[in-house]
PDB file of N, CA and C in Angstrom:
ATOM      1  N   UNK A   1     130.753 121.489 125.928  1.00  0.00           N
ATOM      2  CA  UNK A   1     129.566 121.975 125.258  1.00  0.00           C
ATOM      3  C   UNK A   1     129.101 120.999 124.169  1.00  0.00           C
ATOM      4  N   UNK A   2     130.041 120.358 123.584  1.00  0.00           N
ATOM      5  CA  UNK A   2     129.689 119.659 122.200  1.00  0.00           C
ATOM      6  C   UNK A   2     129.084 118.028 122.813  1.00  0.00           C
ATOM      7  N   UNK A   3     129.634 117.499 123.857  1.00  0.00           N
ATOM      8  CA  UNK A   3     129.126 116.605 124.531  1.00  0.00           C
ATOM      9  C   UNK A   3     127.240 117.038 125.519  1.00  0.00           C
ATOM     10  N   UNK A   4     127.327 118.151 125.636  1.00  0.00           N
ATOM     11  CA  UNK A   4     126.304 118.400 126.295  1.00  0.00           C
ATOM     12  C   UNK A   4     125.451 118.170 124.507  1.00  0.00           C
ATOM     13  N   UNK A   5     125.762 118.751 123.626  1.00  0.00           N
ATOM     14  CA  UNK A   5     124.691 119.050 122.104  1.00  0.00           C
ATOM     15  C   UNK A   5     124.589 117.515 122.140  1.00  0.00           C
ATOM     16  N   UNK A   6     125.547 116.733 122.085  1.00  0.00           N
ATOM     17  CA  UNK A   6     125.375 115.504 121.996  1.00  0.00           C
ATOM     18  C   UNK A   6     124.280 114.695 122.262  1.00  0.00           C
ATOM     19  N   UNK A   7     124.343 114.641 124.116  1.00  0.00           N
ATOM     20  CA  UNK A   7     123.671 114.356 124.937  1.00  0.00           C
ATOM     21  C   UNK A   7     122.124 114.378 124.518  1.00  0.00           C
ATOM     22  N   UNK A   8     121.896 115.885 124.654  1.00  0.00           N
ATOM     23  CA  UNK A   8     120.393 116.363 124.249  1.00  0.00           C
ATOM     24  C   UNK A   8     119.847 115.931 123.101  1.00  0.00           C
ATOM     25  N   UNK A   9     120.630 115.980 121.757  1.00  0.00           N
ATOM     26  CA  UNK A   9     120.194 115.440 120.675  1.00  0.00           C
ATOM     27  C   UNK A   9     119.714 113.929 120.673  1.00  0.00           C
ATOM     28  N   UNK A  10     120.555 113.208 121.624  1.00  0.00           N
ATOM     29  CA  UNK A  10     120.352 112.113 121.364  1.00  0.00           C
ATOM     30  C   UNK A  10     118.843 111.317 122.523  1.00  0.00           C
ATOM     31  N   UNK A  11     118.755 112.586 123.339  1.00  0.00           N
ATOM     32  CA  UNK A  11     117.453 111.929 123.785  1.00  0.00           C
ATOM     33  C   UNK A  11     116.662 112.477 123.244  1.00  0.00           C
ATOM     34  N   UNK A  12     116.422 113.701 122.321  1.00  0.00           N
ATOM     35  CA  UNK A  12     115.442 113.955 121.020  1.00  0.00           C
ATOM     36  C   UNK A  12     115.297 113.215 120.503  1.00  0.00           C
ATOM     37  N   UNK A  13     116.015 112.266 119.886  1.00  0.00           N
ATOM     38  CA  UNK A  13     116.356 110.925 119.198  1.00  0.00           C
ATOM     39  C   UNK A  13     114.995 109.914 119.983  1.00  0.00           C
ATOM     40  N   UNK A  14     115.689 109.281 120.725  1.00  0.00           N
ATOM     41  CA  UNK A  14     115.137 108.412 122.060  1.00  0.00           C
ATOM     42  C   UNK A  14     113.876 108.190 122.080  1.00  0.00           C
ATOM     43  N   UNK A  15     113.283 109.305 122.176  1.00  0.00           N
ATOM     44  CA  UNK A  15     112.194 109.305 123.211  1.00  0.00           C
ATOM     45  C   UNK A  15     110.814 108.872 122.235  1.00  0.00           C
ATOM     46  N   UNK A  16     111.169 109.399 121.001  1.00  0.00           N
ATOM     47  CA  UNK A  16     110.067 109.066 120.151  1.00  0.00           C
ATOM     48  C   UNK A  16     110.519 107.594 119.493  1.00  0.00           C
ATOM     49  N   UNK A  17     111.466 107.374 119.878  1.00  0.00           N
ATOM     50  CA  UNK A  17     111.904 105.634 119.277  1.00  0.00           C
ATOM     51  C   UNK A  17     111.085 104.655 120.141  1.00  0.00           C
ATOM     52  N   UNK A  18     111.639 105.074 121.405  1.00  0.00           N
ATOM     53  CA  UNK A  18     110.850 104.288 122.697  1.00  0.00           C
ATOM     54  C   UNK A  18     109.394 104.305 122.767  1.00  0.00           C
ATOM     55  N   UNK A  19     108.535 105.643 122.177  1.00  0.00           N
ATOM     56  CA  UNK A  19     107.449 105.240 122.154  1.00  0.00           C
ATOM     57  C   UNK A  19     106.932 104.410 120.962  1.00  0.00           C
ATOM     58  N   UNK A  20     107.665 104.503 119.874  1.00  0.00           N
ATOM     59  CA  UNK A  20     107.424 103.505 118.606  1.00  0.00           C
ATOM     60  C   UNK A  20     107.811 101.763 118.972  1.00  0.00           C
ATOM     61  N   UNK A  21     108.572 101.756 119.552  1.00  0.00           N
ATOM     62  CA  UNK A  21     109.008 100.505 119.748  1.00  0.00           C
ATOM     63  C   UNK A  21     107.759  99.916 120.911  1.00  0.00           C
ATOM     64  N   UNK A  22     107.664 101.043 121.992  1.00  0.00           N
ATOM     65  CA  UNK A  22     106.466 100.355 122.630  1.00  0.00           C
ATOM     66  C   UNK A  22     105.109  99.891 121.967  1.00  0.00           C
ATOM     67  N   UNK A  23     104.511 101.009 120.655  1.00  0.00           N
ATOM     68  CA  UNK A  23     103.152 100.817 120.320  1.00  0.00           C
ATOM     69  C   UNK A  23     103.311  99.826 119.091  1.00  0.00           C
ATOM     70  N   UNK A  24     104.553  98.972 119.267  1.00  0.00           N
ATOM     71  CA  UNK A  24     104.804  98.272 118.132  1.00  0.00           C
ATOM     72  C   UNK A  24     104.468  96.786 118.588  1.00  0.00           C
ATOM     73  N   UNK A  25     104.634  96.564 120.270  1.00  0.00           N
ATOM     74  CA  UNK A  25     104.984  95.923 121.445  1.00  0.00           C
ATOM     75  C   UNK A  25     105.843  94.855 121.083  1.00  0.00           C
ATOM     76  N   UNK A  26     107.543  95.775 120.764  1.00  0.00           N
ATOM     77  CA  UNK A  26     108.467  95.213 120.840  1.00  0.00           C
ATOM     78  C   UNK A  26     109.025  96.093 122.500  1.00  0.00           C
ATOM     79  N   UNK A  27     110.659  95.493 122.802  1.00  0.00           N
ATOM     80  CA  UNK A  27     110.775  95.842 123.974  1.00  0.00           C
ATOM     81  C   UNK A  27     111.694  97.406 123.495  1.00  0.00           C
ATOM     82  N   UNK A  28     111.272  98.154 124.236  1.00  0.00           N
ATOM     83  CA  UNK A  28     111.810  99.881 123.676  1.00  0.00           C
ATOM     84  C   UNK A  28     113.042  99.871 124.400  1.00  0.00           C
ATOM     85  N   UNK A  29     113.665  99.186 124.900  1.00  0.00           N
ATOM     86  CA  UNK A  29     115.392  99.243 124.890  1.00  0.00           C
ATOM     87  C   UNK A  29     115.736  98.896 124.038  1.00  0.00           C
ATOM     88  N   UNK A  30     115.125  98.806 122.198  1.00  0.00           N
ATOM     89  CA  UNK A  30     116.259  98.536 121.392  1.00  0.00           C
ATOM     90  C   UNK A  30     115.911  99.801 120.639  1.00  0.00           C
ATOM     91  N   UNK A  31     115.685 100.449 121.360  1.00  0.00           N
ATOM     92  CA  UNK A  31     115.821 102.108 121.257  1.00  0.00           C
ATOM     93  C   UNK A  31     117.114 102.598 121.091  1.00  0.00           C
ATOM     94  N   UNK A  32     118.014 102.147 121.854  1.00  0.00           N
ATOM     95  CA  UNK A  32     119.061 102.313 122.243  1.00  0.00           C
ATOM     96  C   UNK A  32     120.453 101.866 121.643  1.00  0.00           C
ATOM     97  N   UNK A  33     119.639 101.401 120.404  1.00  0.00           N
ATOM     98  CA  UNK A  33     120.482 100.330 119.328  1.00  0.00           C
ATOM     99  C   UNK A  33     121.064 102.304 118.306  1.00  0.00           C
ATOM    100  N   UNK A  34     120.397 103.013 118.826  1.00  0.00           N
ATOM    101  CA  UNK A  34     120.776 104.483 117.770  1.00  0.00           C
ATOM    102  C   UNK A  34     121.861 104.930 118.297  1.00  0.00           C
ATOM    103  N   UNK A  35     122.380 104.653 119.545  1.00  0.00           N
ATOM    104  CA  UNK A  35     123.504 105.130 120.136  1.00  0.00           C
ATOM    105  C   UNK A  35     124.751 105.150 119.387  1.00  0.00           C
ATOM    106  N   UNK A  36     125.185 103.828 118.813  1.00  0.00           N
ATOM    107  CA  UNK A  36     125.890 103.518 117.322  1.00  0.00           C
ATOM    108  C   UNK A  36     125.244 103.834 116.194  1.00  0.00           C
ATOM    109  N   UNK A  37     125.600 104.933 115.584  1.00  0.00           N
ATOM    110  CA  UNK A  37     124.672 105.370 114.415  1.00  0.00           C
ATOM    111  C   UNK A  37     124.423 104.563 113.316  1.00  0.00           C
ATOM    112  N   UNK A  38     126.111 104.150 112.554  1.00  0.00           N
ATOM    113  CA  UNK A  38     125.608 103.882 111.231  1.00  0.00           C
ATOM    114  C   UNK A  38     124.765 102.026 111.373  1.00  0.00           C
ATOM    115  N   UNK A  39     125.721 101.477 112.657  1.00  0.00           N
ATOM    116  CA  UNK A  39     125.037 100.092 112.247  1.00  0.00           C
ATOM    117  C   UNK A  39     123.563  99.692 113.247  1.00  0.00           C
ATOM    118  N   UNK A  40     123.752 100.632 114.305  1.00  0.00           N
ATOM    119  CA  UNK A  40     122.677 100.372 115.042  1.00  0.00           C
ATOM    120  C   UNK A  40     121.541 101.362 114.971  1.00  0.00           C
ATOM    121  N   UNK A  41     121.294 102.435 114.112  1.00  0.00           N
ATOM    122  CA  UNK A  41     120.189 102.436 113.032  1.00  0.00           C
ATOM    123  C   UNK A  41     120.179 101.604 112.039  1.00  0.00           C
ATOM    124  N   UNK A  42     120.835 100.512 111.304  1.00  0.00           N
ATOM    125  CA  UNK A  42     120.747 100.455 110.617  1.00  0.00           C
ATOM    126  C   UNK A  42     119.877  98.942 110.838  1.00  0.00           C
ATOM    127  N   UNK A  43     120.263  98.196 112.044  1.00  0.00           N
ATOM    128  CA  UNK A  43     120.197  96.802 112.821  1.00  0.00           C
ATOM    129  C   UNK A  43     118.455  97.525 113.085  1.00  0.00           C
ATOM    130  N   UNK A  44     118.170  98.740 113.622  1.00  0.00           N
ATOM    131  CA  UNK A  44     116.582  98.972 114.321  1.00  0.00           C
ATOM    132  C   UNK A  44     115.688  98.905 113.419  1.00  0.00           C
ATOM    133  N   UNK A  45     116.249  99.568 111.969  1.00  0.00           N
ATOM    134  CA  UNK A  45     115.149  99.357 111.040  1.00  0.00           C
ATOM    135  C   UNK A  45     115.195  98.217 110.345  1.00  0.00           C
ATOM    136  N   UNK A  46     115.990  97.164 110.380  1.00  0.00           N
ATOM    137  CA  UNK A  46     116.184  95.927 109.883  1.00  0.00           C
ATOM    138  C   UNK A  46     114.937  95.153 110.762  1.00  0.00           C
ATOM    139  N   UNK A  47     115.109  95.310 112.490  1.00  0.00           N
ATOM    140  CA  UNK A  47     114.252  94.794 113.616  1.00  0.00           C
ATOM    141  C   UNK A  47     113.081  95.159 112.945  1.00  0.00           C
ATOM    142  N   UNK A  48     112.889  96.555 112.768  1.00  0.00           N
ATOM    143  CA  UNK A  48     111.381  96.985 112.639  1.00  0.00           C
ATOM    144  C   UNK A  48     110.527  96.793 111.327  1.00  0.00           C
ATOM    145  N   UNK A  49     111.773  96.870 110.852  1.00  0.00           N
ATOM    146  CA  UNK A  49     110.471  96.247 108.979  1.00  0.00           C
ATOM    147  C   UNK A  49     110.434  95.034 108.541  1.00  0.00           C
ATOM    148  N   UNK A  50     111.148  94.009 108.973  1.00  0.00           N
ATOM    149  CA  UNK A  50     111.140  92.899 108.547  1.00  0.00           C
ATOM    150  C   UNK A  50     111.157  91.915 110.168  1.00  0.00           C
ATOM    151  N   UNK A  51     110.771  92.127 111.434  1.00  0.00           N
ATOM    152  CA  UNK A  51     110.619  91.422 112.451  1.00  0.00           C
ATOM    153  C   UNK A  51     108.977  91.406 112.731  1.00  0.00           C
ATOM    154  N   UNK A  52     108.519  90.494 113.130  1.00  0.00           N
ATOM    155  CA  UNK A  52     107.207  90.495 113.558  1.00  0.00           C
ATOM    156  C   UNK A  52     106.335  91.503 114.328  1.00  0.00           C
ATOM    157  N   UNK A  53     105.054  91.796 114.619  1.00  0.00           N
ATOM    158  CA  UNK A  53     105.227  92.787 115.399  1.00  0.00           C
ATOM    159  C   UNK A  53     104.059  92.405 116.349  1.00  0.00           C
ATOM    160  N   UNK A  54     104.353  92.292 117.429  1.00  0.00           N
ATOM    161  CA  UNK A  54     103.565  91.527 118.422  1.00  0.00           C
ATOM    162  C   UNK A  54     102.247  92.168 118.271  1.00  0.00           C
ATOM    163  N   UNK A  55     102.375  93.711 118.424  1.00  0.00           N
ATOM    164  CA  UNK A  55     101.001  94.246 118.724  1.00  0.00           C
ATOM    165  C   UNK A  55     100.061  94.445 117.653  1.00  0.00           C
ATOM    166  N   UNK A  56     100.438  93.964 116.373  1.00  0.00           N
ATOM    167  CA  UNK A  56      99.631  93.818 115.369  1.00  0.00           C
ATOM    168  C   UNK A  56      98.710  92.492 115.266  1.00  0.00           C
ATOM    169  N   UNK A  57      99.608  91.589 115.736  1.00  0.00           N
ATOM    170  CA  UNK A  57      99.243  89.873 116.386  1.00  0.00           C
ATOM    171  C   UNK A  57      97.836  90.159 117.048  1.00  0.00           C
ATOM    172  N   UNK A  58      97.929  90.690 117.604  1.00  0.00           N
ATOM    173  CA  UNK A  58      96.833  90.773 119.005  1.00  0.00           C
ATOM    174  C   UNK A  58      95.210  91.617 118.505  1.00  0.00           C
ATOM    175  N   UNK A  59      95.819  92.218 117.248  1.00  0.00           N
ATOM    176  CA  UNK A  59      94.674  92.740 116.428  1.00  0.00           C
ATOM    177  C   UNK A  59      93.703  91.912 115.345  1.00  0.00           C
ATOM    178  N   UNK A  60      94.533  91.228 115.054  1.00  0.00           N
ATOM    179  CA  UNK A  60      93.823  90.486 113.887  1.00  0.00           C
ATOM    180  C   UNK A  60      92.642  89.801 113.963  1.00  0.00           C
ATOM    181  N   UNK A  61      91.778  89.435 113.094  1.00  0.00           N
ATOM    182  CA  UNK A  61      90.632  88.881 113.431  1.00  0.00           C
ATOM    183  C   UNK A  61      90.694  87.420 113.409  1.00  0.00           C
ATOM    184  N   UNK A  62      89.800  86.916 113.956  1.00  0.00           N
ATOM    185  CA  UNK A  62      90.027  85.752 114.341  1.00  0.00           C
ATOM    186  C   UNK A  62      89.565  84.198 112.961  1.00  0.00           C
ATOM    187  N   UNK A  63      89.946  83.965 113.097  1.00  0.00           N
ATOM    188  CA  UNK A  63      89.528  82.911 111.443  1.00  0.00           C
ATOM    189  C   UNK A  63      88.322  81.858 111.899  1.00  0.00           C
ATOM    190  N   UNK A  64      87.208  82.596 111.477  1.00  0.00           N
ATOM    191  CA  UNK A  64      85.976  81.512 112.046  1.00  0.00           C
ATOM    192  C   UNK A  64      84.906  81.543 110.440  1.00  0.00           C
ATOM    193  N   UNK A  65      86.148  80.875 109.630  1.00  0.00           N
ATOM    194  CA  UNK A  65      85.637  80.573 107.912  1.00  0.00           C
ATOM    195  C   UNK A  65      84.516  79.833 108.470  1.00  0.00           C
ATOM    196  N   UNK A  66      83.506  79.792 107.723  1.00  0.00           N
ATOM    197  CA  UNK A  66      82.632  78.444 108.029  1.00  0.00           C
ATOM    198  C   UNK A  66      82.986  77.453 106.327  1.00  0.00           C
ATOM    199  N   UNK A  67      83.452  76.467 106.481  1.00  0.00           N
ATOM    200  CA  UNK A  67      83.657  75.761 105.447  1.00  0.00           C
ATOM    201  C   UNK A  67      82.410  74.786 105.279  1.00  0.00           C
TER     202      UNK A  67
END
């Protein structure tokens, strides 16, 4: 039973990581970095606040200064 609470909790976990990691457009298997709690939450938010973030890249405006 305590492995089944496990289980479930941890794709409660998951599923909203994977979609953050996708709309971040990093790759959402490091979703999976929560499986190890204390260091691999700790490694995802290290990835996510201080790693680049592709899909912000792709937003920015383009630099057409006229000098």
């Amino acid at each position: 039973m305590e492995i089944l609470l496990g289980l479930v909790s941890l794709v409660l976990v998951m599923i909203p990581l994977w979609r953050i990691m996708q709309r971040t457009g990093r790759d959402p298997w490091l979703s999976v970095l929560f499986i190890s709690p204390p260091i691999g939450t700790f490694a995802f938010f290290v990835i996510l606040a201080f790693g680049r973030w592709p899909a912000a890249a792709s937003h920015l405006p383009s630099d057409t200064s006229a000098a």
